[in-house]
C-alpha atoms as a PDB file:
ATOM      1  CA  UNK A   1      97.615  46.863  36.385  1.00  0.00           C
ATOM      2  CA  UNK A   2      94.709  48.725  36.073  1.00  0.00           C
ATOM      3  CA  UNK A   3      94.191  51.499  33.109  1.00  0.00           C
ATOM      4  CA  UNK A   4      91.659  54.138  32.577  1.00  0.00           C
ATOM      5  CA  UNK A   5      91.107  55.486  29.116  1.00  0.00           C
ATOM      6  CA  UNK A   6      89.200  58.934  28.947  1.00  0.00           C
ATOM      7  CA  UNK A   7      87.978  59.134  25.329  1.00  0.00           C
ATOM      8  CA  UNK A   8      86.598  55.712  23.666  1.00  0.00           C
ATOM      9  CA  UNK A   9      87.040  56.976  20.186  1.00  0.00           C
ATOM     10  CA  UNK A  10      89.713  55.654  17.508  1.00  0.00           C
ATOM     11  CA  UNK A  11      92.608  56.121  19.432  1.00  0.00           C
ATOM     12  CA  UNK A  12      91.398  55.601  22.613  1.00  0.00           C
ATOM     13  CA  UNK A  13      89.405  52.736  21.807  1.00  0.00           C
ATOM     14  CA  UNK A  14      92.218  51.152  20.078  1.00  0.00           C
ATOM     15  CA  UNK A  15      94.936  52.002  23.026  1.00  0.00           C
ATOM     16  CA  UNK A  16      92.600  50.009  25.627  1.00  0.00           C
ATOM     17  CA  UNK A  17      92.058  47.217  23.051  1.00  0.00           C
ATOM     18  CA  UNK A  18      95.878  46.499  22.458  1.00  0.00           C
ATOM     19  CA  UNK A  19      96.502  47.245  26.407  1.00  0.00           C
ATOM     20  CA  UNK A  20      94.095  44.407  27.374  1.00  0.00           C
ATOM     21  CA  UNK A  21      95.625  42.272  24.341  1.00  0.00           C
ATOM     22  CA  UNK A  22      99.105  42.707  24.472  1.00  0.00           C
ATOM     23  CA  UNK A  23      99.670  43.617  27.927  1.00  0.00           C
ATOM     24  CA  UNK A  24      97.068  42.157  29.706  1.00  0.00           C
ATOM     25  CA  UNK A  25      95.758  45.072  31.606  1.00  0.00           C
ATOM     26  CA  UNK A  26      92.362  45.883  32.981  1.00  0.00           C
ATOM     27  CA  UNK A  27      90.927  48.504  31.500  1.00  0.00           C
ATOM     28  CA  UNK A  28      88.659  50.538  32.872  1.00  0.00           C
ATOM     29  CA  UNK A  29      86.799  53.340  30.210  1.00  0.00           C
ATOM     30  CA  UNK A  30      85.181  56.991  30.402  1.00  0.00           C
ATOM     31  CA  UNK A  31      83.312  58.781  28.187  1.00  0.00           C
ATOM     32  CA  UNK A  32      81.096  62.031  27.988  1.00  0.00           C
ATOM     33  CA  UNK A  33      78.889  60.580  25.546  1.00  0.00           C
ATOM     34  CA  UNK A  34      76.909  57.574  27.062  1.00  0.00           C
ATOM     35  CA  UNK A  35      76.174  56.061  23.848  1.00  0.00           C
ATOM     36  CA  UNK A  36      80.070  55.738  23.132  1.00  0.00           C
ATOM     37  CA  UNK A  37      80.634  54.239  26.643  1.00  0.00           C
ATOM     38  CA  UNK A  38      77.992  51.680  26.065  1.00  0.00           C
ATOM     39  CA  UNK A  39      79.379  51.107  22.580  1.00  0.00           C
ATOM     40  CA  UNK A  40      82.526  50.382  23.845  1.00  0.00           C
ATOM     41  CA  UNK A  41      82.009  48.294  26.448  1.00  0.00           C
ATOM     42  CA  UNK A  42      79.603  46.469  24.212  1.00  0.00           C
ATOM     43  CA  UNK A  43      82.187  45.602  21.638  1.00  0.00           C
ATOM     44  CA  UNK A  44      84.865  44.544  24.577  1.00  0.00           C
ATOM     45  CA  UNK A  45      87.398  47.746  24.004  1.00  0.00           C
ATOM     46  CA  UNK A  46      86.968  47.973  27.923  1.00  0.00           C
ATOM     47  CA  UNK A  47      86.201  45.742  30.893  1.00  0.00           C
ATOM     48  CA  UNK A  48      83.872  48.226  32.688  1.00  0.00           C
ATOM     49  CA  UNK A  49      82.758  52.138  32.384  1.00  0.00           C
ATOM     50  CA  UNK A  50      83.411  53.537  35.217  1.00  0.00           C
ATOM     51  CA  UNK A  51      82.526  57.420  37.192  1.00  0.00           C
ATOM     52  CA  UNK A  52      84.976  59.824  36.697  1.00  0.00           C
ATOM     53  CA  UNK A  53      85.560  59.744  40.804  1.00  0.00           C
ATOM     54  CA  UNK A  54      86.889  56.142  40.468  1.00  0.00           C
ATOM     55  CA  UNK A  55      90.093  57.223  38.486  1.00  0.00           C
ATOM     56  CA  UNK A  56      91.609  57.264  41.961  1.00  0.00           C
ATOM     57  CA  UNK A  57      92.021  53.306  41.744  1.00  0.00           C
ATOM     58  CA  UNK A  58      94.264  53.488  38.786  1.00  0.00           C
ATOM     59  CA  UNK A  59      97.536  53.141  38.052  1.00  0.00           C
ATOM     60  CA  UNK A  60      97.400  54.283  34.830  1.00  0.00           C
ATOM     61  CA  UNK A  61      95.011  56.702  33.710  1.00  0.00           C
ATOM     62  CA  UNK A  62      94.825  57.764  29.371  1.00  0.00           C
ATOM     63  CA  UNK A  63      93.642  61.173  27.969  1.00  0.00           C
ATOM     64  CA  UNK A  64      92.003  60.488  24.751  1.00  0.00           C
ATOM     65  CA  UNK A  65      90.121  63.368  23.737  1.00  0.00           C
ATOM     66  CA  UNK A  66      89.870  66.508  21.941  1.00  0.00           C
ATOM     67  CA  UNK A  67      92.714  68.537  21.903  1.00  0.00           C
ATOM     68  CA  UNK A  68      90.712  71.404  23.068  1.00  0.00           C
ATOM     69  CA  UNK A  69      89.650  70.271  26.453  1.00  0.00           C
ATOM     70  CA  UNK A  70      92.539  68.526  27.255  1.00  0.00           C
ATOM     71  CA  UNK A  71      94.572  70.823  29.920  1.00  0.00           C
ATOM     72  CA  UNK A  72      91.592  71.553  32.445  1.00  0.00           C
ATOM     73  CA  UNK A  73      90.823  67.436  31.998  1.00  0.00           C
ATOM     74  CA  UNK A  74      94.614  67.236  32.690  1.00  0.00           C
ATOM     75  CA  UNK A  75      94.644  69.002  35.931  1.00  0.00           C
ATOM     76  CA  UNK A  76      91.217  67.873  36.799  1.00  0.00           C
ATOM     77  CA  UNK A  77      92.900  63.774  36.952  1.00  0.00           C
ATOM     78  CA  UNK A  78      96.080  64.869  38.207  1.00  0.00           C
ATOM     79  CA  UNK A  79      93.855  66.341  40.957  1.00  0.00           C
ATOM     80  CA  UNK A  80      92.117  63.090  41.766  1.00  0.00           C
ATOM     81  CA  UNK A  81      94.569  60.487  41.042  1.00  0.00           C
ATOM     82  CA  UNK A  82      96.953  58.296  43.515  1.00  0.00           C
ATOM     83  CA  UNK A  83     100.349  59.995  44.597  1.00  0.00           C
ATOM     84  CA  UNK A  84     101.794  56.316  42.071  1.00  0.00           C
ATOM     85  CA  UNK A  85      99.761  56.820  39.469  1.00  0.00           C
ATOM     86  CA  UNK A  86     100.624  57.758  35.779  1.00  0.00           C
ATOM     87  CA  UNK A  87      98.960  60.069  33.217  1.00  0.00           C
ATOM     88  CA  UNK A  88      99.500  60.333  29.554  1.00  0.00           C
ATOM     89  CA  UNK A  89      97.667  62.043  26.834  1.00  0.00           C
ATOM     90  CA  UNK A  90      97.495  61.241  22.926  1.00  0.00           C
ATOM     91  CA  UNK A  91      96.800  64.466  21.729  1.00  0.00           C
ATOM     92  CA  UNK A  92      98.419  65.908  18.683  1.00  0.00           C
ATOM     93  CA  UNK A  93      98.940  69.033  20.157  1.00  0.00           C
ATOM     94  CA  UNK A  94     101.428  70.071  23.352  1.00  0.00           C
ATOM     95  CA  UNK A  95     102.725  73.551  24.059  1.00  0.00           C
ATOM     96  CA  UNK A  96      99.206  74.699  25.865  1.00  0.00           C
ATOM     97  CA  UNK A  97      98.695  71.603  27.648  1.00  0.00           C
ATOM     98  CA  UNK A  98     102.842  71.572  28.581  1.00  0.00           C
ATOM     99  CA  UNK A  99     101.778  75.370  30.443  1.00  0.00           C
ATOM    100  CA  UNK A 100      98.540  74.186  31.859  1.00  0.00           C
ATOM    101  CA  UNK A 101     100.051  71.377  33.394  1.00  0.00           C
ATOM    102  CA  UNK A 102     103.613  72.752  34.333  1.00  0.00           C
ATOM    103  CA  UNK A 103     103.136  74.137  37.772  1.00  0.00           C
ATOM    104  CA  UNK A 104     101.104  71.075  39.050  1.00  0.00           C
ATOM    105  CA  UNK A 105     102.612  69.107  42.127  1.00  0.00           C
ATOM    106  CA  UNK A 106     101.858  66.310  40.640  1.00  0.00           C
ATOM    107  CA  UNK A 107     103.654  67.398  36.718  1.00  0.00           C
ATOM    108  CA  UNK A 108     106.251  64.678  37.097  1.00  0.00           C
ATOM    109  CA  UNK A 109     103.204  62.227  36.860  1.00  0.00           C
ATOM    110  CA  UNK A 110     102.587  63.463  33.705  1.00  0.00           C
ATOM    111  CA  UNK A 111     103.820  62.051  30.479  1.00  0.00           C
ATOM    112  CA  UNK A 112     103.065  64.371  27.357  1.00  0.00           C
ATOM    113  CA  UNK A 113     102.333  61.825  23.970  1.00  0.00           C
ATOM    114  CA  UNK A 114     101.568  61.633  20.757  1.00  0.00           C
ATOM    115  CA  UNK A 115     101.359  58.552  18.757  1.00  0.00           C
ATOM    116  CA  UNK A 116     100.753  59.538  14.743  1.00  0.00           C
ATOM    117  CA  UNK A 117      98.591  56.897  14.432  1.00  0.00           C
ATOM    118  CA  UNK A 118      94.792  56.955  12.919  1.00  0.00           C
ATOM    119  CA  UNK A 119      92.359  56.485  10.393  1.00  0.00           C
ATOM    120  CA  UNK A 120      89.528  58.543   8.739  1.00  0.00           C
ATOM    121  CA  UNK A 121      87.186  56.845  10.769  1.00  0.00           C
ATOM    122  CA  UNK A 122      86.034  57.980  14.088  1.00  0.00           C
ATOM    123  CA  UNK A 123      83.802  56.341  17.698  1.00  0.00           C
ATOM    124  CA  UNK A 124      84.169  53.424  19.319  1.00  0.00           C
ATOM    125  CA  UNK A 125      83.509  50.996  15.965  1.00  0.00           C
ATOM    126  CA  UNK A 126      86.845  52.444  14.330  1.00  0.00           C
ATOM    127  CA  UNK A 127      88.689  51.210  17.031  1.00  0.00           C
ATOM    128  CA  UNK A 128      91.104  47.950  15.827  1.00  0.00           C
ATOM    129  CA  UNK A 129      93.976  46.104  17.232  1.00  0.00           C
ATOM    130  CA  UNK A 130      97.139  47.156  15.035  1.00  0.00           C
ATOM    131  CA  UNK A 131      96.941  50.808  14.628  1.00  0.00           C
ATOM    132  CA  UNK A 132      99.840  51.910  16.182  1.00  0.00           C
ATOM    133  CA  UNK A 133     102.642  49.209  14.726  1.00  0.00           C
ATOM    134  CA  UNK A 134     105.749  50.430  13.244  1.00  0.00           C
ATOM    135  CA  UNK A 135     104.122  53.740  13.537  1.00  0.00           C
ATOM    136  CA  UNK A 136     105.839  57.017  15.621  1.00  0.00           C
ATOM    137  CA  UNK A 137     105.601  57.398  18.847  1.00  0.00           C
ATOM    138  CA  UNK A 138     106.616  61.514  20.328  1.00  0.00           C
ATOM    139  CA  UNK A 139     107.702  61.656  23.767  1.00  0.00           C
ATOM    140  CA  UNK A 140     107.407  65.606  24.660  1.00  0.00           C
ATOM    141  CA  UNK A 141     109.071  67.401  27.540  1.00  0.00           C
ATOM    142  CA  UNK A 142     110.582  64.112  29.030  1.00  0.00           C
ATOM    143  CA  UNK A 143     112.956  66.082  31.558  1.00  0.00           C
ATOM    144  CA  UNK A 144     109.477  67.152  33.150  1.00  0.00           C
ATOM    145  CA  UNK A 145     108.295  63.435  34.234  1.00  0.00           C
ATOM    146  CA  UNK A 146     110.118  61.177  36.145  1.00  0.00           C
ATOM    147  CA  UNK A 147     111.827  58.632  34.827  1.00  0.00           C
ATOM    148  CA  UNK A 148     109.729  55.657  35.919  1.00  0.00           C
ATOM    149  CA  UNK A 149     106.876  57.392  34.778  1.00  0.00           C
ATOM    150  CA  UNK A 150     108.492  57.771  31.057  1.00  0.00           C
ATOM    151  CA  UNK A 151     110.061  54.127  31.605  1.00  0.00           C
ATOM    152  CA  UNK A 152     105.980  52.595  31.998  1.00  0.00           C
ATOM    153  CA  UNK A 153     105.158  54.649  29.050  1.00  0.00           C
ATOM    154  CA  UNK A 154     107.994  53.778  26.896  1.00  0.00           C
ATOM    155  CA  UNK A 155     107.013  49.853  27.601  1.00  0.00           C
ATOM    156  CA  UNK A 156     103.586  50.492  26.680  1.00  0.00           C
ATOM    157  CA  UNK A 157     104.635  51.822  23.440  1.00  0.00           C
ATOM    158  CA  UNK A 158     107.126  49.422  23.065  1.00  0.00           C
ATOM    159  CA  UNK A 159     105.205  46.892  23.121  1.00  0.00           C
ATOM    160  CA  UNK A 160     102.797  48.116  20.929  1.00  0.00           C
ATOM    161  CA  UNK A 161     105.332  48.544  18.534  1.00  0.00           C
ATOM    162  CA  UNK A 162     105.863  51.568  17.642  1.00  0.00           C
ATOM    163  CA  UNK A 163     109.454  53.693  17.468  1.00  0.00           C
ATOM    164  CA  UNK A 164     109.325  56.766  19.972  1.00  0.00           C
ATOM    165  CA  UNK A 165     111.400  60.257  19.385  1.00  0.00           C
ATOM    166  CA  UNK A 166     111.693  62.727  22.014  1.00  0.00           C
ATOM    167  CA  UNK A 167     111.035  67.182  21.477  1.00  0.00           C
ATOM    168  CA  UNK A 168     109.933  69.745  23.700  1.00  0.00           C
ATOM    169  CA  UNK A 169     106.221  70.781  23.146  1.00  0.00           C
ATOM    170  CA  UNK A 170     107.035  73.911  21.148  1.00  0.00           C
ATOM    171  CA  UNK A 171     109.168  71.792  18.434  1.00  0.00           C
ATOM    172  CA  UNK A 172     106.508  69.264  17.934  1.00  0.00           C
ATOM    173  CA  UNK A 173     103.582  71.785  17.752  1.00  0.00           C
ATOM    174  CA  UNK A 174     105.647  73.279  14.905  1.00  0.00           C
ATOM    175  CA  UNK A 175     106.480  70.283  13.048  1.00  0.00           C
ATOM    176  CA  UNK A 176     103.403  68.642  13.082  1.00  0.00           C
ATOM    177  CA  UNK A 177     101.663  71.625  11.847  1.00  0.00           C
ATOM    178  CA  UNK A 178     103.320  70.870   8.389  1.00  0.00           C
ATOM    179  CA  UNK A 179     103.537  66.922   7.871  1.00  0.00           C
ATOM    180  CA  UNK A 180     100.271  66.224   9.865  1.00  0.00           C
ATOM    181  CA  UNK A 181      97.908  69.202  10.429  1.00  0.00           C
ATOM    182  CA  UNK A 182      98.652  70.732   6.767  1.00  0.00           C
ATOM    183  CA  UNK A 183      97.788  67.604   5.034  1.00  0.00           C
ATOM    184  CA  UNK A 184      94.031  67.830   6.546  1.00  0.00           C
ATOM    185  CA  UNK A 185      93.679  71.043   5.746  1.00  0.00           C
ATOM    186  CA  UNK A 186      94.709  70.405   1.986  1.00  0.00           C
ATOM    187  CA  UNK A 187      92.725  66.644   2.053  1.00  0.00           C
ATOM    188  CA  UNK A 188      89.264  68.740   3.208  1.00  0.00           C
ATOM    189  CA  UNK A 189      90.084  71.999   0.740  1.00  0.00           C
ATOM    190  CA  UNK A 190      90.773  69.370  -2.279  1.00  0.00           C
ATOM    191  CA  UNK A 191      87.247  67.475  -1.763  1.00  0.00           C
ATOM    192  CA  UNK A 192      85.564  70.954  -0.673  1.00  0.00           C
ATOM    193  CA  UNK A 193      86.432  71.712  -4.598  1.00  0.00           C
ATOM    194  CA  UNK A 194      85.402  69.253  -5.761  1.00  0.00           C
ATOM    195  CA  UNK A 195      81.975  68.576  -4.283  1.00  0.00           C
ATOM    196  CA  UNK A 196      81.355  72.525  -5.366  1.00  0.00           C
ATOM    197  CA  UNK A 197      82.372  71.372  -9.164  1.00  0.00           C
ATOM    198  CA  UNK A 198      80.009  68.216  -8.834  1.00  0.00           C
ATOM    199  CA  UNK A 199      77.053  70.194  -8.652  1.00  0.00           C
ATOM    200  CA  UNK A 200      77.592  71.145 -11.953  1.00  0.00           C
ATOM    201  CA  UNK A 201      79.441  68.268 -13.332  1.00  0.00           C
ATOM    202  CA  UNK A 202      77.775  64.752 -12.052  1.00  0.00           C
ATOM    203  CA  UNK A 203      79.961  62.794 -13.405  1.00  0.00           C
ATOM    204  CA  UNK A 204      83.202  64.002 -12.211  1.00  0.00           C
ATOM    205  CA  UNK A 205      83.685  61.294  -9.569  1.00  0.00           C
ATOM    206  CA  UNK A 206      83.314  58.592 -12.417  1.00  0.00           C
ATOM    207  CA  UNK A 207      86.411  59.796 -13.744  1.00  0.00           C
ATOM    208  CA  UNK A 208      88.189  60.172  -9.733  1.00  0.00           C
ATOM    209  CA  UNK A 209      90.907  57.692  -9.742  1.00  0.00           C
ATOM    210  CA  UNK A 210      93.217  56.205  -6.935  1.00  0.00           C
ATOM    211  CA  UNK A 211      94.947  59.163  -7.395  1.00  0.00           C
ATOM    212  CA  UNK A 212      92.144  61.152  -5.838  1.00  0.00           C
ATOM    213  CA  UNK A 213      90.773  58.954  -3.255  1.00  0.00           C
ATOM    214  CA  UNK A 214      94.375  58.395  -1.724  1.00  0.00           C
ATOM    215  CA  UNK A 215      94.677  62.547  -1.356  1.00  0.00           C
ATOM    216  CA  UNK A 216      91.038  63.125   0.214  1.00  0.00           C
ATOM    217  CA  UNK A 217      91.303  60.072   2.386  1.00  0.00           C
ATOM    218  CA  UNK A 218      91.391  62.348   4.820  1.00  0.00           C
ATOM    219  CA  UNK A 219      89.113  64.872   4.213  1.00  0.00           C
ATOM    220  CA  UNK A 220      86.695  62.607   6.119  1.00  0.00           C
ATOM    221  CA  UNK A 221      87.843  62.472   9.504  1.00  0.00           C
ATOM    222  CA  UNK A 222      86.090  63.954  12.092  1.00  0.00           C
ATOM    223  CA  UNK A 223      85.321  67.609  12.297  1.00  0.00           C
ATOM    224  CA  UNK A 224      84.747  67.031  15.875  1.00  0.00           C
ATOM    225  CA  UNK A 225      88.583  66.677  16.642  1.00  0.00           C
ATOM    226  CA  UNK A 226      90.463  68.769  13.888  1.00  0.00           C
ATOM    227  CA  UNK A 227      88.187  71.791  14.243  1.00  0.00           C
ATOM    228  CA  UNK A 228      90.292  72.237  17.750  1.00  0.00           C
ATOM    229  CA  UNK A 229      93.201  70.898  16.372  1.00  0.00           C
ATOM    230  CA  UNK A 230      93.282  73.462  14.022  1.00  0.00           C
ATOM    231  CA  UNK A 231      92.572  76.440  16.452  1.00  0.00           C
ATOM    232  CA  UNK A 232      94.913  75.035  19.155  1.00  0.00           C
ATOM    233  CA  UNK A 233      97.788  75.034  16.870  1.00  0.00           C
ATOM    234  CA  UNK A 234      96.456  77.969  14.974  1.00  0.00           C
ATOM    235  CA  UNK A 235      99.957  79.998  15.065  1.00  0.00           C
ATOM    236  CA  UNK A 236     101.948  76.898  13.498  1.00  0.00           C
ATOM    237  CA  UNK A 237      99.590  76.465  11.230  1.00  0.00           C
ATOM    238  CA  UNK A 238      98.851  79.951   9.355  1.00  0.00           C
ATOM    239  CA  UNK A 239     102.847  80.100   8.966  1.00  0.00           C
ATOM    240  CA  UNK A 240     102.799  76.149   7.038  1.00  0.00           C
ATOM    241  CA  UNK A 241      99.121  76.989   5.472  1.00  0.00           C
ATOM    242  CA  UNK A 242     100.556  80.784   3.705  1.00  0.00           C
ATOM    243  CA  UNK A 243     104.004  78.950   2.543  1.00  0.00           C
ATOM    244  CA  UNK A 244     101.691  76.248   1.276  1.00  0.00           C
ATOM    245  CA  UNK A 245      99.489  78.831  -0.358  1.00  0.00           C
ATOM    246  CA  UNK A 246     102.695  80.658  -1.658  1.00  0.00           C
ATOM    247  CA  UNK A 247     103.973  77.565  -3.767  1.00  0.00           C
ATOM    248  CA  UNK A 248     100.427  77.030  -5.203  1.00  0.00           C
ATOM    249  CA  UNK A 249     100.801  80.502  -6.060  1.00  0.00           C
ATOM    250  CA  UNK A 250     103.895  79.947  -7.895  1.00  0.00           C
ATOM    251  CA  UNK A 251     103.046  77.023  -9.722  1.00  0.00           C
ATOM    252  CA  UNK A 252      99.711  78.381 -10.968  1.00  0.00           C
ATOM    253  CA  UNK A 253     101.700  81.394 -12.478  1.00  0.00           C
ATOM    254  CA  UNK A 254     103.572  78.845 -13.967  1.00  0.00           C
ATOM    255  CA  UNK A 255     101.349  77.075 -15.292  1.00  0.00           C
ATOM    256  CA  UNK A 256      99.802  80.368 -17.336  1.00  0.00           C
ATOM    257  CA  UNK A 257     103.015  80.896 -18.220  1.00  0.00           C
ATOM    258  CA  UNK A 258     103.369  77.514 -19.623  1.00  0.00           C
ATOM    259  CA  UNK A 259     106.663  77.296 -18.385  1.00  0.00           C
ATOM    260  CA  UNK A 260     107.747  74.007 -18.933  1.00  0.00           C
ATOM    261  CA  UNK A 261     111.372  74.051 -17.984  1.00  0.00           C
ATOM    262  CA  UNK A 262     110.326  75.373 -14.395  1.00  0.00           C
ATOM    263  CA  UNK A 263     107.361  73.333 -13.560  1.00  0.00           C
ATOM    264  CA  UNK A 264     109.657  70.103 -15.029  1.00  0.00           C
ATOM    265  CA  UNK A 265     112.215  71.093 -12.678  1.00  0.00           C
ATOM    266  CA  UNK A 266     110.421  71.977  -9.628  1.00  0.00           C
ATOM    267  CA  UNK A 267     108.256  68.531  -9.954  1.00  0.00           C
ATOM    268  CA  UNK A 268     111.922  66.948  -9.888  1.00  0.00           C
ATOM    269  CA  UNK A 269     112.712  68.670  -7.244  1.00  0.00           C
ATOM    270  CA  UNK A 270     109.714  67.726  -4.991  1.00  0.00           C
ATOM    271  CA  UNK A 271     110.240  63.894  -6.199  1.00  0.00           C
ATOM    272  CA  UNK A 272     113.087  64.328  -3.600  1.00  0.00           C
ATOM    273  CA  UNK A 273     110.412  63.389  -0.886  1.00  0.00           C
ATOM    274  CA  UNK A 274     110.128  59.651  -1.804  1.00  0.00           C
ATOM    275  CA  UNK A 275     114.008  59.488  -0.666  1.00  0.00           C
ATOM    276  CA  UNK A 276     112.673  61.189   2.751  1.00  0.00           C
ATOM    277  CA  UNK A 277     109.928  59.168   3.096  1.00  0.00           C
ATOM    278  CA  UNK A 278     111.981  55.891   2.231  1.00  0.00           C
ATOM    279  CA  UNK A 279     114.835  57.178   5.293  1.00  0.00           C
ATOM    280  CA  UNK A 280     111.683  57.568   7.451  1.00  0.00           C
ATOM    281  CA  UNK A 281     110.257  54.145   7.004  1.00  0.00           C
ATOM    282  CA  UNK A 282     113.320  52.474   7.710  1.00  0.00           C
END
């Protein structure tokens, strides 16, 4: 079996590594930045880097990279692949790409995928073997593919261990605006704060405890890849970002008001989301 992964960052990077690992695949690897192809074949997360004309002798061909040029790379490899082959993406985005790619003779080739998998960390050197275990796995617009195509992907998956749900592009767009995309947004607002305070105040980041470095974990990933996260999904995301804003809004007035019964109560309420979080993990 022969794979192609276009994109040798984190998730690419650690999709070829775990498909030469566990599955033993070849893996072939593209890049638009030469230095990341020669990273990555230097560190073994590929057997070769190959021209983009060579996708043709794949069987399986991987759509790592930015959300934002993902439908015209889409169509450009369903254009140039083999009548057998398979493509998947692993962007965290769908409903554009889902149009772009709709009308194409070769849509049923197409499998739509996001596994919510990561790390702050971005390139070639953040790529590891593990990232995607026990982690979710989102299958979107399955009806569209054929079924052996959404069979080899499932396996993959599978066998990477990770637990795959199925939703049309528009529900997962939605949803992942508020327990994915929102959480960024927050993680990079939180540390924008307070980096402005630490001008004045050097010694605020003695006092930082887990507490702190747990929520702006992610307030260092890449700019590179959420900027067009961000405006892809920019509908979805205003409507979770203003409701967001509206409770902040609420529990600042709160606080002035030094309403104690209220704040008590709606902290209780929001412990409710360790139960959630428990069901989820299970």
């Amino acid at each position: 079996m022969i794979v192609t992964v276009i994109g040798l960052g984190l998730i690419g990077g650690s999709l070829a590594l775990e498909l030469k690992k566990r599955l033993g695949y070849v893996v072939y690897g593209i890049d638009s930045e030469a230095s990341n192809a020669n990273k990555a074949l230097e560190l073994g997360i590929v057997d070769e880097i190959i021209e983009f004309n060579q996708i043709v002798e794949s069987d399986i061909v991987v759509l790592a990279v930015p959300v934002n040029v993902l439908p015209d790379l889409a169509i450009n490899v369903l254009n140039n692949i083999k009548s057998s082959a398979i493509v998947f993406d692993m962007g965290s985005t769908k409903e554009k790409l889902s149009k772009t790619v709709e009308n194409h003779e070769k849509r049923i080739n197409f499998v739509a995928v996001h596994p919510i998998a990561g790390t702050e960390h971005s390139g070639p050197e953040a790529a590891i073997y593990g990232l995607f275990d026990e982690k979710v796995n989102i299958i979107c617009d399955q009806e569209l593919s054929s079924k052996e195509a959404v069979d080899k992907v499932l396996h993959i998956f599978n066998t990477l261990n990770m637990r795959t749900i199925f939703m049309n592009s528009e529900a997962h767009d939605k949803h992942i605006a508020y327990v994915s995309h929102l959480s960024h947004i927050s993680s990079f607002m939180l540390g924008k704060t307070v980096l402005e305070k630490e001008k004045n105040e050097k010694n605020i980041f003695d006092m930082a405890g887990s507490g702190f470095e747990s929520t702006v974990r992610l307030a260092k990933s890449s700019p590179n890849m959420w900027t067009p996260i961000l405006i892809e999904n920019k509908e979805n995301i205003l409507n979770s970002l203003n409701e967001y804003i509206d409770n902040l809004t609420v529990f600042r007035d709160l606080i002035i008001e030094e309403n104690k019964e209220r704040l008590q109560q709606t902290m209780l309420e929001t412990n409710y989301i360790k139960e959630v979080l428990t069901g989820i993990q299970k």
